[in-house]
Protein backbone atom coordinates (compact mmCIF):
# COMPACT_ATOMS: atom_id res chain seq x y z
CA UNK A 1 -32.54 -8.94 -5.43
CA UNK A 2 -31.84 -11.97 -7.34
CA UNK A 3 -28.36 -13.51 -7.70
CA UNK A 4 -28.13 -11.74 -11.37
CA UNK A 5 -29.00 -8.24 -10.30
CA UNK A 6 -26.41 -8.31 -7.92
CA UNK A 7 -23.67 -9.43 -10.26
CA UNK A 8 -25.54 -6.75 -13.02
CA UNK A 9 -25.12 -3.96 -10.08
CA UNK A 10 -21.51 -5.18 -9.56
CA UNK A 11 -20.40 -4.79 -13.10
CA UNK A 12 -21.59 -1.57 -13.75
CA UNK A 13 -20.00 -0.16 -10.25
CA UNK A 14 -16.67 -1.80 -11.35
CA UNK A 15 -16.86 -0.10 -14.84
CA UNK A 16 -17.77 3.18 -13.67
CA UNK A 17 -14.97 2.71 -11.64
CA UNK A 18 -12.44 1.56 -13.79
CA UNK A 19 -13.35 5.08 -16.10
CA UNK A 20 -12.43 7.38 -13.13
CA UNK A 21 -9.57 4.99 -12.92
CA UNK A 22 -8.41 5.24 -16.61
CA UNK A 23 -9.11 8.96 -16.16
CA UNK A 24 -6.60 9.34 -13.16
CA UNK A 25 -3.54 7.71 -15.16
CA UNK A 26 -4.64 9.23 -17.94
CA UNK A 27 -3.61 12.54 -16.53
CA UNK A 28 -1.31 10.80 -14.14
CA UNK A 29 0.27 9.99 -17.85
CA UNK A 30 0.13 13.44 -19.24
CA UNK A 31 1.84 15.30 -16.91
CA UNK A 32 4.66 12.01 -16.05
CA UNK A 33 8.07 14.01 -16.23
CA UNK A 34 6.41 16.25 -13.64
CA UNK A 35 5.37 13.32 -11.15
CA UNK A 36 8.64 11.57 -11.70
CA UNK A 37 10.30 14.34 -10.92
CA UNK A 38 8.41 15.01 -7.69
CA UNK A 39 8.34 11.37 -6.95
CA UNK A 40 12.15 10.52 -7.46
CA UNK A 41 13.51 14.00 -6.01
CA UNK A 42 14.59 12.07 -2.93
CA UNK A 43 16.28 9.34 -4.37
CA UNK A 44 18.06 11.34 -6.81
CA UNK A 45 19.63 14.02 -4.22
CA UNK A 46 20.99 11.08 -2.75
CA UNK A 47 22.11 9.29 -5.98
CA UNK A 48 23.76 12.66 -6.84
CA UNK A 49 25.32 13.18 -4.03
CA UNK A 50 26.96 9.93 -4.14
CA UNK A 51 28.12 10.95 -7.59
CA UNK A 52 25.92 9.38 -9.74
CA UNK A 53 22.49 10.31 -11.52
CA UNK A 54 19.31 8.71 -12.81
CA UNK A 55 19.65 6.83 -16.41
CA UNK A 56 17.83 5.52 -18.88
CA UNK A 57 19.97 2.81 -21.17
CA UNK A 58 17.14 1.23 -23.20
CA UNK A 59 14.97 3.12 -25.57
CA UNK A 60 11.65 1.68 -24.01
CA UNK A 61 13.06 2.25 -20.15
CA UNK A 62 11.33 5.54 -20.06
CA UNK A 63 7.61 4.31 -20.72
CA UNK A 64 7.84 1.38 -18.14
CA UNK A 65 9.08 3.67 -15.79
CA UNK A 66 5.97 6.81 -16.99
CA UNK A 67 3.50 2.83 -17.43
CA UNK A 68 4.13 1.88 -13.62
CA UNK A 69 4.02 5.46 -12.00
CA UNK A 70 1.06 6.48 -13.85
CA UNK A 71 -0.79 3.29 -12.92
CA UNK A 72 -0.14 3.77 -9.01
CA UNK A 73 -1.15 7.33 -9.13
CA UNK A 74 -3.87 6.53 -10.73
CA UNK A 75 -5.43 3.77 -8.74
CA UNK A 76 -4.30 5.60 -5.51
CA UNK A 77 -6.32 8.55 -6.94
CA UNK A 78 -9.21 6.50 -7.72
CA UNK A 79 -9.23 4.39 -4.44
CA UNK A 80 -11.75 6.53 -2.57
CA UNK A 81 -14.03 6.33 -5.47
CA UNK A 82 -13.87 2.36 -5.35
CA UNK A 83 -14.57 2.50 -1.46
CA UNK A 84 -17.23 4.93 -2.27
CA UNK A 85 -18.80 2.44 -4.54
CA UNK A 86 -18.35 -0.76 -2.13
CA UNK A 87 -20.43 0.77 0.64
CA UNK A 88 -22.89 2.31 -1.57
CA UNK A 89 -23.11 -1.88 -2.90
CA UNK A 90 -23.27 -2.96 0.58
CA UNK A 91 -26.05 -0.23 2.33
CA UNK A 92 -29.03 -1.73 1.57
CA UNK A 93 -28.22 -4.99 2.64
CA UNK A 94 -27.02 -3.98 6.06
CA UNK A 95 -28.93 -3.75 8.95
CA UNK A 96 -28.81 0.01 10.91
CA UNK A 97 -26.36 -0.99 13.24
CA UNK A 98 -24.18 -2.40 10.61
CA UNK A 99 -24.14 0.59 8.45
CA UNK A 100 -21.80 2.07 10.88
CA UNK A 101 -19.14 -0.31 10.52
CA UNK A 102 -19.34 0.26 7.00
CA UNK A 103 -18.84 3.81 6.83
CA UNK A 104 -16.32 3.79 9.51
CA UNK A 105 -13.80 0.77 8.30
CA UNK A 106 -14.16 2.07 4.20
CA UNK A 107 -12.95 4.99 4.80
CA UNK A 108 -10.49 3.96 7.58
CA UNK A 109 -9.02 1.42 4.82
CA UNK A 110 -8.42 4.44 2.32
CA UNK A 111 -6.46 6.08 5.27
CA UNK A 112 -4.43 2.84 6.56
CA UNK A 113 -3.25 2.58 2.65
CA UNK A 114 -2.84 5.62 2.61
CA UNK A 115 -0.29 6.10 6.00
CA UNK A 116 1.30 3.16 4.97
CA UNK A 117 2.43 4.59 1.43
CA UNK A 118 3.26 8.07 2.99
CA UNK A 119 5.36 5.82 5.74
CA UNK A 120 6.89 3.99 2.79
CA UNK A 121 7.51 7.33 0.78
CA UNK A 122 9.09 9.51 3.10
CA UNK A 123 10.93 7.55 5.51
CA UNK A 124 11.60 3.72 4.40
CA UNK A 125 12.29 4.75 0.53
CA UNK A 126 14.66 7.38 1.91
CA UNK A 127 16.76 5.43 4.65
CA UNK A 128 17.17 2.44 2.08
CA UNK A 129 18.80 4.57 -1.03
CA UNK A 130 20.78 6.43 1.59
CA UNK A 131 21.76 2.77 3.03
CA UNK A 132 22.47 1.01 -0.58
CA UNK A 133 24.29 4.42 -1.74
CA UNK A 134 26.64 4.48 1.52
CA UNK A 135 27.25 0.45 1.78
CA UNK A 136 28.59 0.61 -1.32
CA UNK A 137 31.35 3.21 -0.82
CA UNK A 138 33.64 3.81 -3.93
CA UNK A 139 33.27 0.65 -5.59
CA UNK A 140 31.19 1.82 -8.48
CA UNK A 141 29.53 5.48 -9.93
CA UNK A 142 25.96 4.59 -8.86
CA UNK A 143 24.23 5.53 -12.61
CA UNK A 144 20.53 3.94 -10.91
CA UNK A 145 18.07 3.46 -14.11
CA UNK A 146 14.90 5.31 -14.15
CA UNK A 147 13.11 1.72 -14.13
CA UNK A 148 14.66 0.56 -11.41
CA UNK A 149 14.11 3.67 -9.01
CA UNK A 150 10.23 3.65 -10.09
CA UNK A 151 9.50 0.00 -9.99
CA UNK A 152 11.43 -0.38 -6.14
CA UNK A 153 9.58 2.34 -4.87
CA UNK A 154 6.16 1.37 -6.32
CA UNK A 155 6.65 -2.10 -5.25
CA UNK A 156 7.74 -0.86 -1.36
CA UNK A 157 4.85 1.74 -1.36
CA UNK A 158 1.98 -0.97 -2.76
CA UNK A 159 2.78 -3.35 -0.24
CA UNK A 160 3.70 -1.24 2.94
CA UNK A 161 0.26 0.63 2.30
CA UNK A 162 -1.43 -3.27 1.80
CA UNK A 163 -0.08 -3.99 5.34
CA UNK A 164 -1.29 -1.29 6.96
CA UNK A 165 -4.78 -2.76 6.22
CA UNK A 166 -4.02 -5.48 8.77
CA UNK A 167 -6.45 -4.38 11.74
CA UNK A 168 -8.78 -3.83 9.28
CA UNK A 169 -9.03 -7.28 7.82
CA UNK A 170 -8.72 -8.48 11.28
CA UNK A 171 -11.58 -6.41 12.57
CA UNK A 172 -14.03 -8.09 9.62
CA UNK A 173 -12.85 -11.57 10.33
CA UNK A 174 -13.25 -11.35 13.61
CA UNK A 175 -16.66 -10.12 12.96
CA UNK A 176 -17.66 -12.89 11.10
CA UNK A 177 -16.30 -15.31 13.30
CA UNK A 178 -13.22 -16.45 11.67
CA UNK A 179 -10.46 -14.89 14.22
CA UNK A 180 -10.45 -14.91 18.09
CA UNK A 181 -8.72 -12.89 20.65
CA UNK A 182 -7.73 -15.92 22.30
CA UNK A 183 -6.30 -17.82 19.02
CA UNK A 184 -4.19 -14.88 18.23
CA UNK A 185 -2.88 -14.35 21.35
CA UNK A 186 -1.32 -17.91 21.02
CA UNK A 187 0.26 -16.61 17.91
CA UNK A 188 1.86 -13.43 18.64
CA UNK A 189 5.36 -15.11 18.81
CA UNK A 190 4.69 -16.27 15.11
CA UNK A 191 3.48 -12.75 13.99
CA UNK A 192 6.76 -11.22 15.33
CA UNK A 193 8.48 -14.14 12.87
CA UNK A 194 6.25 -13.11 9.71
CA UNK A 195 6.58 -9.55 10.41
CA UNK A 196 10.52 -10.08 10.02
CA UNK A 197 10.12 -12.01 6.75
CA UNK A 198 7.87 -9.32 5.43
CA UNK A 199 10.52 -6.97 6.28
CA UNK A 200 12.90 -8.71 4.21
CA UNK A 201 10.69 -9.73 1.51
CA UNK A 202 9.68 -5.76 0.99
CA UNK A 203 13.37 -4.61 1.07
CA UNK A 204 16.59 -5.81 -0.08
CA UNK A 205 19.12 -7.08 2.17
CA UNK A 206 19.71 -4.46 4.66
CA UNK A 207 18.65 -5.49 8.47
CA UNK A 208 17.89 -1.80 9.91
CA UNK A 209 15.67 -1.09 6.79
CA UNK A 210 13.67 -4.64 7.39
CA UNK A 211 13.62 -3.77 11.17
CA UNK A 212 11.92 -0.32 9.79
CA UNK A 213 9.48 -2.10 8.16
CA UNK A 214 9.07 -5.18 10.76
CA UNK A 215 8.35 -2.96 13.74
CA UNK A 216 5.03 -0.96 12.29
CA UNK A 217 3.66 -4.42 11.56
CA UNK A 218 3.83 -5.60 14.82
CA UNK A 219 2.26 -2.27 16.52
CA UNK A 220 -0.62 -2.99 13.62
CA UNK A 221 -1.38 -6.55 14.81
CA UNK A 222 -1.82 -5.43 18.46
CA UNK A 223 -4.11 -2.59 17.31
CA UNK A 224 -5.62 -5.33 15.22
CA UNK A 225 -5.86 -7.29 18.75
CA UNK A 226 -7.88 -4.25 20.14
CA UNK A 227 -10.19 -4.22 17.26
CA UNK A 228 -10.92 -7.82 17.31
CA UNK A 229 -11.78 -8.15 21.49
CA UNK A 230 -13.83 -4.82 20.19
CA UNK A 231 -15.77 -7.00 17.61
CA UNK A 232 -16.33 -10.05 20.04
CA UNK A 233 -17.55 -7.88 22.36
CA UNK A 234 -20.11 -6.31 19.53
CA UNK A 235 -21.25 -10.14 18.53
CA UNK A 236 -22.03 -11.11 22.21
């Protein structure tokens, strides 16, 4: 196919995709008080419990907060579409043996995103109110906003389940050439540095929460390790 087609085939994948998309936080939107509900029930045990509750002070708070939630339920809903879509893009232009890749690592991407935002959800989001709530003690009734709770726990749940992607993207670099076993071996210390930083770039400032978050990103760059020496051995 010409240069054109492709980009032609391309659009209309994307747009059919964005409609199942729209459709998703569309009813993601409809049915908001329920999701919030569900989706803050954690947080809010805790936040009562500590004597406090879940506010809204401004008069558009309560639409950022249904705007953000909606959006990640809806794209989350909508992501095995999209994968759908990239390997039915990417068949015919793979070779037999190549197909398998592709309908092993698509769907394996959909399930790293998704263990990484049920990690997130039910054990880092969890530990880190409980943290915030007990550190600070009696200085202040904790009245949390309803934008704040949503747009912490999106943020945490978009980039843990990102990360979990890492042997994935390893895998297909290495495949292509770009990583080696050998060169990444020689950076493990460094990995073990940025997988600190992440930890304390995802969360606020509370050590056990970024060790939490640091120590499943280490395990994922040594099954990344594995997948890579798998791939060299596949291009030899």
């Amino acid at each position: 196919m010409p240069v054109m087609a492709h980009l032609t085939e391309i659009k209309r994948r994307l747009l059919r995709v964005a409609v199942v998309a729209s459709i998703f936080i569309a009813v993601a939107l409809a049915n908001f008080q329920l999701i919030f509900n569900r989706f803050t029930a954690d947080a809010r045990e805790l936040i009562e419990a500590a004597g406090g509750d879940i506010v809204q002070l401004t008069l558009t708070e309560a639409w950022v907060a249904a705007a953000k939630l909606s959006v990640m339920v809806g794209l989350t809903a909508a992501l095995p579409y999209f994968l759908w879509e990239v390997s039915r893009f990417l068949r015919p232009g793979l070779k037999a043996n190549e197909r398998k890749y592709v309908y092993l690592l698509i769907p394996g991407a959909g399930i790293s995103f998704a263990i990484g935002a049920i990690f997130a959800y039910l054990i880092l989001i969890p530990r880190l109110f409980a943290f915030m709530l007990y550190f600070q003690g009696n200085l202040a009734i904790p009245t949390i906003t309803a934008a704040s709770v949503v747009s912490m726990s999106v943020g945490i749940i978009f980039w843990l389940g990102t990360i979990f992607e890492l042997p994935i993207v390893m895998f297909l670099l290495a495949k292509i050439g770009i990583l080696t076993s050998v060169w990444l071996k020689t950076k493990r210390r460094w990995m073990i540095l940025i997988a600190f930083i992440f930890g304390a770039a995802v969360t606020p400032t509370d050590p056990i929460s970024q060790v939490i978050v640091a120590i499943p990103v280490i395990l994922l760059f040594e099954i990344g390790m594995l997948l890579v020496k798998l791939a060299e051995r596949d291009r030899d």
